[in-house]
Protein backbone atom coordinates (compact mmCIF):
# COMPACT_ATOMS: atom_id res chain seq x y z
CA UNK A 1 103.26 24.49 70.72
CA UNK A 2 106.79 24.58 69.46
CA UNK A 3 105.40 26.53 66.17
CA UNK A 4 103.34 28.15 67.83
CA UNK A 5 106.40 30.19 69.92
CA UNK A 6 108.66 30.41 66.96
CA UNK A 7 105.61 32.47 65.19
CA UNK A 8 105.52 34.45 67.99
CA UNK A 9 109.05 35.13 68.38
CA UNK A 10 109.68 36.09 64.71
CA UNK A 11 106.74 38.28 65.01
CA UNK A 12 107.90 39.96 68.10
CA UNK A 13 111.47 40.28 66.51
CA UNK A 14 109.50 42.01 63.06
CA UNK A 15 107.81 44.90 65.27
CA UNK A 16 110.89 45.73 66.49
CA UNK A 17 112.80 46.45 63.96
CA UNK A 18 109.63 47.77 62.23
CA UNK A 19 110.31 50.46 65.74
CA UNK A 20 113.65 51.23 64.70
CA UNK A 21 113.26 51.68 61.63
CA UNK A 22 110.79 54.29 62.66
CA UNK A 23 112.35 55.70 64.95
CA UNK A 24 115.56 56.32 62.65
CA UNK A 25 113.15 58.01 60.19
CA UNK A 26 112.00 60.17 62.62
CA UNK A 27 115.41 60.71 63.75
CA UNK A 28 116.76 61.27 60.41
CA UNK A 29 113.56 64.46 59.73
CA UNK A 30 114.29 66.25 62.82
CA UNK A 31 117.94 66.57 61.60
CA UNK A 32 117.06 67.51 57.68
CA UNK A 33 114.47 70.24 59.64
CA UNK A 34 117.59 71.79 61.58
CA UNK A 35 119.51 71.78 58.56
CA UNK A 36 118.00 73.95 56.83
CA UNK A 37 119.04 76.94 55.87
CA UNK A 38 117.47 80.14 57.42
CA UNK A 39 114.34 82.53 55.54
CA UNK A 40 115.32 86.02 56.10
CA UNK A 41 112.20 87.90 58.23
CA UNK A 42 112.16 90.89 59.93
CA UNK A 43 112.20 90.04 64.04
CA UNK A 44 110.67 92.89 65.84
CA UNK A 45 111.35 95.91 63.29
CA UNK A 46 114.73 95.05 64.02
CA UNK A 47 117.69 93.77 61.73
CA UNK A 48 118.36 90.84 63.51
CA UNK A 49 118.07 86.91 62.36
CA UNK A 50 117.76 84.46 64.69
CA UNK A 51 119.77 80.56 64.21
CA UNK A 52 116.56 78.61 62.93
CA UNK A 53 117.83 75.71 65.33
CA UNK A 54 117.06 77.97 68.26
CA UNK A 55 113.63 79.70 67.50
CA UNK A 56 111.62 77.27 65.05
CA UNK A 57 112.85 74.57 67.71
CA UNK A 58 112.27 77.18 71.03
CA UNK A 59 108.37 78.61 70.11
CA UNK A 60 107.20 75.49 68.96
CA UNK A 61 108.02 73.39 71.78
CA UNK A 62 106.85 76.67 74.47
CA UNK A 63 104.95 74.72 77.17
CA UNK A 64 101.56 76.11 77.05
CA UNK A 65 101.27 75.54 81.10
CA UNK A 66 104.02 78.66 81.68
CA UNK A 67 102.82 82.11 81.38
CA UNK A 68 105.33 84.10 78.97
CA UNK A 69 107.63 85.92 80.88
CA UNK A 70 108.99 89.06 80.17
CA UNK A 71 111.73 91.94 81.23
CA UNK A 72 112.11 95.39 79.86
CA UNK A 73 115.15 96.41 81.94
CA UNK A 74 113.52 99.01 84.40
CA UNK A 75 113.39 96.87 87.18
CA UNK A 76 116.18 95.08 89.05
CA UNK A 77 113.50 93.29 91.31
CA UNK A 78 111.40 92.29 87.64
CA UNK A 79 114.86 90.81 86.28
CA UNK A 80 115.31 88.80 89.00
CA UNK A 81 111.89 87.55 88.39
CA UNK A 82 112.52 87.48 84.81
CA UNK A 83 115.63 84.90 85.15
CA UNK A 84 113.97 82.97 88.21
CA UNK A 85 110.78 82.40 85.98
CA UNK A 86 112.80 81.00 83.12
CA UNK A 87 114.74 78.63 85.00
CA UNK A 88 111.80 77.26 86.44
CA UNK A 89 110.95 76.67 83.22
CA UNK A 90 114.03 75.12 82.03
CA UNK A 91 113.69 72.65 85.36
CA UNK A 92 110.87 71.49 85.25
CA UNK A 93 110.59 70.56 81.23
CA UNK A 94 114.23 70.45 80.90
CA UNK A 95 113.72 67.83 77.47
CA UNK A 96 112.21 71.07 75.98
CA UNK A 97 115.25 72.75 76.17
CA UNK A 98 118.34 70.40 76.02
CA UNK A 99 120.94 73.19 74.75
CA UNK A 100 122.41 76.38 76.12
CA UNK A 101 121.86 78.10 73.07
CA UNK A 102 117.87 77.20 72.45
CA UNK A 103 117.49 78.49 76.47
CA UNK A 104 119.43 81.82 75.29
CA UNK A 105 117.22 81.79 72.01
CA UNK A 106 114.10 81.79 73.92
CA UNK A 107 114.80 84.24 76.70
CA UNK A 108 116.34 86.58 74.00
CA UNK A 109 113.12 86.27 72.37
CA UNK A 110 111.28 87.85 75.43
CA UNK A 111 113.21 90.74 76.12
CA UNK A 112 111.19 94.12 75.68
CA UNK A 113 111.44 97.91 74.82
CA UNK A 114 115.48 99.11 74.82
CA UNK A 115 117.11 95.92 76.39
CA UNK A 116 115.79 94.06 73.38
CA UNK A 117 117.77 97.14 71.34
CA UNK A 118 120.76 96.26 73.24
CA UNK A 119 120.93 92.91 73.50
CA UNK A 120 120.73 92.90 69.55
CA UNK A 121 123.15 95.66 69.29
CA UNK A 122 125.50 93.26 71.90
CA UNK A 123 125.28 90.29 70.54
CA UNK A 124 124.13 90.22 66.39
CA UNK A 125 127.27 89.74 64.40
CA UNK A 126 126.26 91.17 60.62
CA UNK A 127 122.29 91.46 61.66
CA UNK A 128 122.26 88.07 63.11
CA UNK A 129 122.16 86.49 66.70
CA UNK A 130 124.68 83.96 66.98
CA UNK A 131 122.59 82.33 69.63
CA UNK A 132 124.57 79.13 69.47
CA UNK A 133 127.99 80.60 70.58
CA UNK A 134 126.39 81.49 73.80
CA UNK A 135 125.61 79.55 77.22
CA UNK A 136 122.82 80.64 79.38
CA UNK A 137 124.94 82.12 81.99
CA UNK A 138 126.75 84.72 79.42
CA UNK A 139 122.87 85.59 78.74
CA UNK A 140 122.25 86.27 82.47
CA UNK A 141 125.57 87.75 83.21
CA UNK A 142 125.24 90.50 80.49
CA UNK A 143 121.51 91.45 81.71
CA UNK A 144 122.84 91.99 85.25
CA UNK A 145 125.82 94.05 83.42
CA UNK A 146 122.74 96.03 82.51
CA UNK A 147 121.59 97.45 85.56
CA UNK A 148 123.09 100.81 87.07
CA UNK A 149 126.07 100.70 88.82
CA UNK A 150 125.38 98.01 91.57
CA UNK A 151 126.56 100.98 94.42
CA UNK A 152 124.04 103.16 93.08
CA UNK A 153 121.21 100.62 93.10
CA UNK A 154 121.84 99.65 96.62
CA UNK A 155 121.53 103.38 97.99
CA UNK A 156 118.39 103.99 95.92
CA UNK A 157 116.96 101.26 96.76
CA UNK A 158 117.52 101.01 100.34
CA UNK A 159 116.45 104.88 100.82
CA UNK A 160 113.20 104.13 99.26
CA UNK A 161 113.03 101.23 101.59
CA UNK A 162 113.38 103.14 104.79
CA UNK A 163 111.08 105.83 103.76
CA UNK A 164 108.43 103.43 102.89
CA UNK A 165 105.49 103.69 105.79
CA UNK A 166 102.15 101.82 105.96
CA UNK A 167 99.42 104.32 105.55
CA UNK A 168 96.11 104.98 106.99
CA UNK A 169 93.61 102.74 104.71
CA UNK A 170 95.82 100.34 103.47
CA UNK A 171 95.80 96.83 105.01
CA UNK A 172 98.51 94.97 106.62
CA UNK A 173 98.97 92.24 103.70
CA UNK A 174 98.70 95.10 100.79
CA UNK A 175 101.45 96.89 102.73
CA UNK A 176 103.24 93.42 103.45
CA UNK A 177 103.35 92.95 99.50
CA UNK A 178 104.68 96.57 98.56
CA UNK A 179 107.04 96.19 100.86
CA UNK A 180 108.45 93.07 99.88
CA UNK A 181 108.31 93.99 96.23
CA UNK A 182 110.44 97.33 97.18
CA UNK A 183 112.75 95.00 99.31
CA UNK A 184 113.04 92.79 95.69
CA UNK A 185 115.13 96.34 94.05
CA UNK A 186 117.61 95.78 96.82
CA UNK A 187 120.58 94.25 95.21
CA UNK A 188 122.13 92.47 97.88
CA UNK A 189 120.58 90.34 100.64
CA UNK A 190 120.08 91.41 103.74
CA UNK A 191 119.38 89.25 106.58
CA UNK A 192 115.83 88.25 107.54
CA UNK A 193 116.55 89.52 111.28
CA UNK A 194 117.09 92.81 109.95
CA UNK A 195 114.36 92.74 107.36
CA UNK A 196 111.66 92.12 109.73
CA UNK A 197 113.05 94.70 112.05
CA UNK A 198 112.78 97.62 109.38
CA UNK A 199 109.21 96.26 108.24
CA UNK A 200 107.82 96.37 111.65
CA UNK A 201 109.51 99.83 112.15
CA UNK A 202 107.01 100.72 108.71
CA UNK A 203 104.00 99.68 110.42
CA UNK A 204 101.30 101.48 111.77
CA UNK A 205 102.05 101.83 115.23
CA UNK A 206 98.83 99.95 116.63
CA UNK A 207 99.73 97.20 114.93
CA UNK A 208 103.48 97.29 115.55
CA UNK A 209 102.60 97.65 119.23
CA UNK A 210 100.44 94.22 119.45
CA UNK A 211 102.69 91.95 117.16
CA UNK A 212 105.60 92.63 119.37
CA UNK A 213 103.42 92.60 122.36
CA UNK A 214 102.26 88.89 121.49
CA UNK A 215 105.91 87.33 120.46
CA UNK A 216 108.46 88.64 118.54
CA UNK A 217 108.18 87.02 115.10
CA UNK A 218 111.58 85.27 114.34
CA UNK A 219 110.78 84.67 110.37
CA UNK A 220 108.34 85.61 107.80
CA UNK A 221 105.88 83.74 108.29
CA UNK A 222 105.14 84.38 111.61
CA UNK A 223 105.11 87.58 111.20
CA UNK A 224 102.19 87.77 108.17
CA UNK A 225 100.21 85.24 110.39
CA UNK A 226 101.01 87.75 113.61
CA UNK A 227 100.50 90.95 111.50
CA UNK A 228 96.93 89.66 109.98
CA UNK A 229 95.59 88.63 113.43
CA UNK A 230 96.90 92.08 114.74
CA UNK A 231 94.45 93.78 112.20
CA UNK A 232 91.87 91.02 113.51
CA UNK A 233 92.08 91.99 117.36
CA UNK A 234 92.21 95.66 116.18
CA UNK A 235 89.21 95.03 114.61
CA UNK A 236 89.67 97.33 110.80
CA UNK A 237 87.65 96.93 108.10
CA UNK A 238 88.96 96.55 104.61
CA UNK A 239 89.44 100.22 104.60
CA UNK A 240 91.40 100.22 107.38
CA UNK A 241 89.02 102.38 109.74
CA UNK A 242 87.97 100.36 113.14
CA UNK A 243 84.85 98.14 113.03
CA UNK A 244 81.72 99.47 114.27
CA UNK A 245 80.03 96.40 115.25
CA UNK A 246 81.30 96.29 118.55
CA UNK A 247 79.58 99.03 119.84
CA UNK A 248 76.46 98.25 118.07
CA UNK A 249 76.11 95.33 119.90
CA UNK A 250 76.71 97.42 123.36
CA UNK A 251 73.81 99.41 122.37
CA UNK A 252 71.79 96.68 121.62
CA UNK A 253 72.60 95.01 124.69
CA UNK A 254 71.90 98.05 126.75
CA UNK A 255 68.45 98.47 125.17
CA UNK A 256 67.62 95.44 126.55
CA UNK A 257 68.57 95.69 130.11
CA UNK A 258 65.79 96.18 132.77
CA UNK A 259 66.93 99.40 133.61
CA UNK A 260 66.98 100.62 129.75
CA UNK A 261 63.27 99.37 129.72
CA UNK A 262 62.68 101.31 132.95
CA UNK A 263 63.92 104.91 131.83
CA UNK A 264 62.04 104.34 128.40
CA UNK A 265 58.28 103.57 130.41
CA UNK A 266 59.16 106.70 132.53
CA UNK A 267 59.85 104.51 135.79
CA UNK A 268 62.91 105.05 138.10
C-alpha cells in the first residue's frame, strides 16, 4: 500500500509540472505573436496602420454572440447607443478585452463614413493609430467632442420633440417608440415627470383623455401598459380606425329579437 501511494504521488507530481510546462509554452507563443512586427495593409482605403497587439488580438477574439455595432456620427441618440453597446460588451466578456487600448482598437475599428476620416485624421501619428497611448475614455470623450455644439443640439432637439404629434393610423406603441427614439437626440436628461407629461400632450386626444381618466401614470411603464389598454377600450384596429365588430354584433343581435322576426313576416 505504501508503494502503491508513493507511485501515485510521483505521478500526480509529473502531470503537474507536465501543466506548467505547458502552460509556459503557451504563455511564451502568445508573447512571440504580439511581438511581432506589423505587415503594412491598407485599412479602409485609408493610410492608417493599426498596433497589431490591438486588432489581430481585438477581431479574433470578437464574441460571435454580440451583433457588430456601429456609429457614423449623424446621430447623437445612435452614439449613445454606439458607446452603451460596447460597454456591454466589454462587461460582460471583460477577459476578451483586458486593456484600454485593445477596447479603443476595436471601437475605432467600427466607426463609419466621415467620423472614421476624423478619428484617423485625430489620432494617426505618421499614418498609424497609436491605439496603445489611449484609454477608452479619451476614445469616448473625443466622439462626444464630435457632436454640434451641445447648446445647439439641445434646441434642435427639443423643438423637434414638442412638435412631434401621434397621427391618425399610427398605433400607440409605434408612436411610443418614435417618440422615445426622438427623446434619445436630447442631450441632457430631463426628468421622467416631465417626459411623460409632454408625451401624453403628443397623443391623440381619445387616448390622452382615457389614460388620464383611469390614473395618472407616475413612470414608464405604466404608462405603455395604460396607453395599450387605452387603444384596447377604444377599440382601433392596427390601422388605427375603430373596430367594427361591435356593431356587427348589435345587428346580429337585433335580427334575432322577436320583434325583428315580427316586422320581417309582415306582423305588428
Amino acid at each position: 500500500m505504501d508503494e502503491e501511494k508513493e507511485l501515485n504521488r510521483q505521478l500526480e507530481t509529473l502531470e503537474e509540472a507536465l501543466r506548467i510546462k505547458q502552460n509556459k509554452g503557451h504563455i511564451e507563443r502568445l508573447r512571440m505573436r504580439l511581438a511581432e512586427k506589423p505587415k503594412t495593409q491598407s485599412h479602409d482605403n485609408e493610410e492608417s496602420f493599426a498596433n497589431p497587439r490591438v486588432i489581430s488580438a481585438v477581431m479574433a477574439l470578437q464574441p460571435a454572440q454580440f451583433e457588430l455595432a456601429e456609429y457614423d456620427g449623424k446621430s447623437y441618440g445612435k452614439l449613445k447607443a454606439f458607446i452603451l453597446d460596447l460597454e456591454i460588451m466589454f462587461h460582460l466578456v471583460p477577459n476578451h478585452y483586458p486593456v484600454e487600448s485593445m477596447k479603443v482598437g476595436y471601437a475605432s475599428g467600427r466607426l463609419r463614413g466621415g467620423m472614421k476620416e476624423r478619428w484617423v485624421k485625430y489620432a494617426g501619428v505618421g499614418g498609424r493609430v497609436k491605439f496603445q497611448d489611449m484609454t477608452w475614455q479619451d476614445f469616448v470623450d473625443w466622439l462626444y467632442a464630435q457632436m454640434d455644439d451641445k447648446n445647439t443640439q439641445c434646441l434642435d432637439a427639443l423643438k423637434k420633440l414638442l412638435e412631434l404629434r401621434q397621427t391618425e393610423g399610427q398605433t400607440f406603441t409605434k408612436y411610443y417608440d418614435q417618440w422615445i427614439t426622438e427623446k434619445a437626440e436630447y442631450p441632457r436628461r430631463i426628468d421622467d415627470e416631465i417626459s411623460i407629461c409632454l408625451f401624453l400632450n403628443s397623443l391623440l386626444p381619445e387616448i390622452r383623455d382615457l389614460i388620464v381618466s383611469k390614473q395618472f401614470p407616475m413612470d414608464w411603464n405604466s404608462l405603455l401598459s395604460q396607453g395599450t389598454s387605452a387603444e384596447i377600450i377604444l377599440g382601433f384596429d392596427d390601422n388605427h380606425n375603430p373596430a367594427e365588430q361591435p356593431r356587427t354584433k348589435r345587428r346580429r343581435s337585433q335580427s334575432r329579437s322577436p320583434s325583428a322576426k315580427k316586422q320581417r313576416s309582415g306582423f305588428k
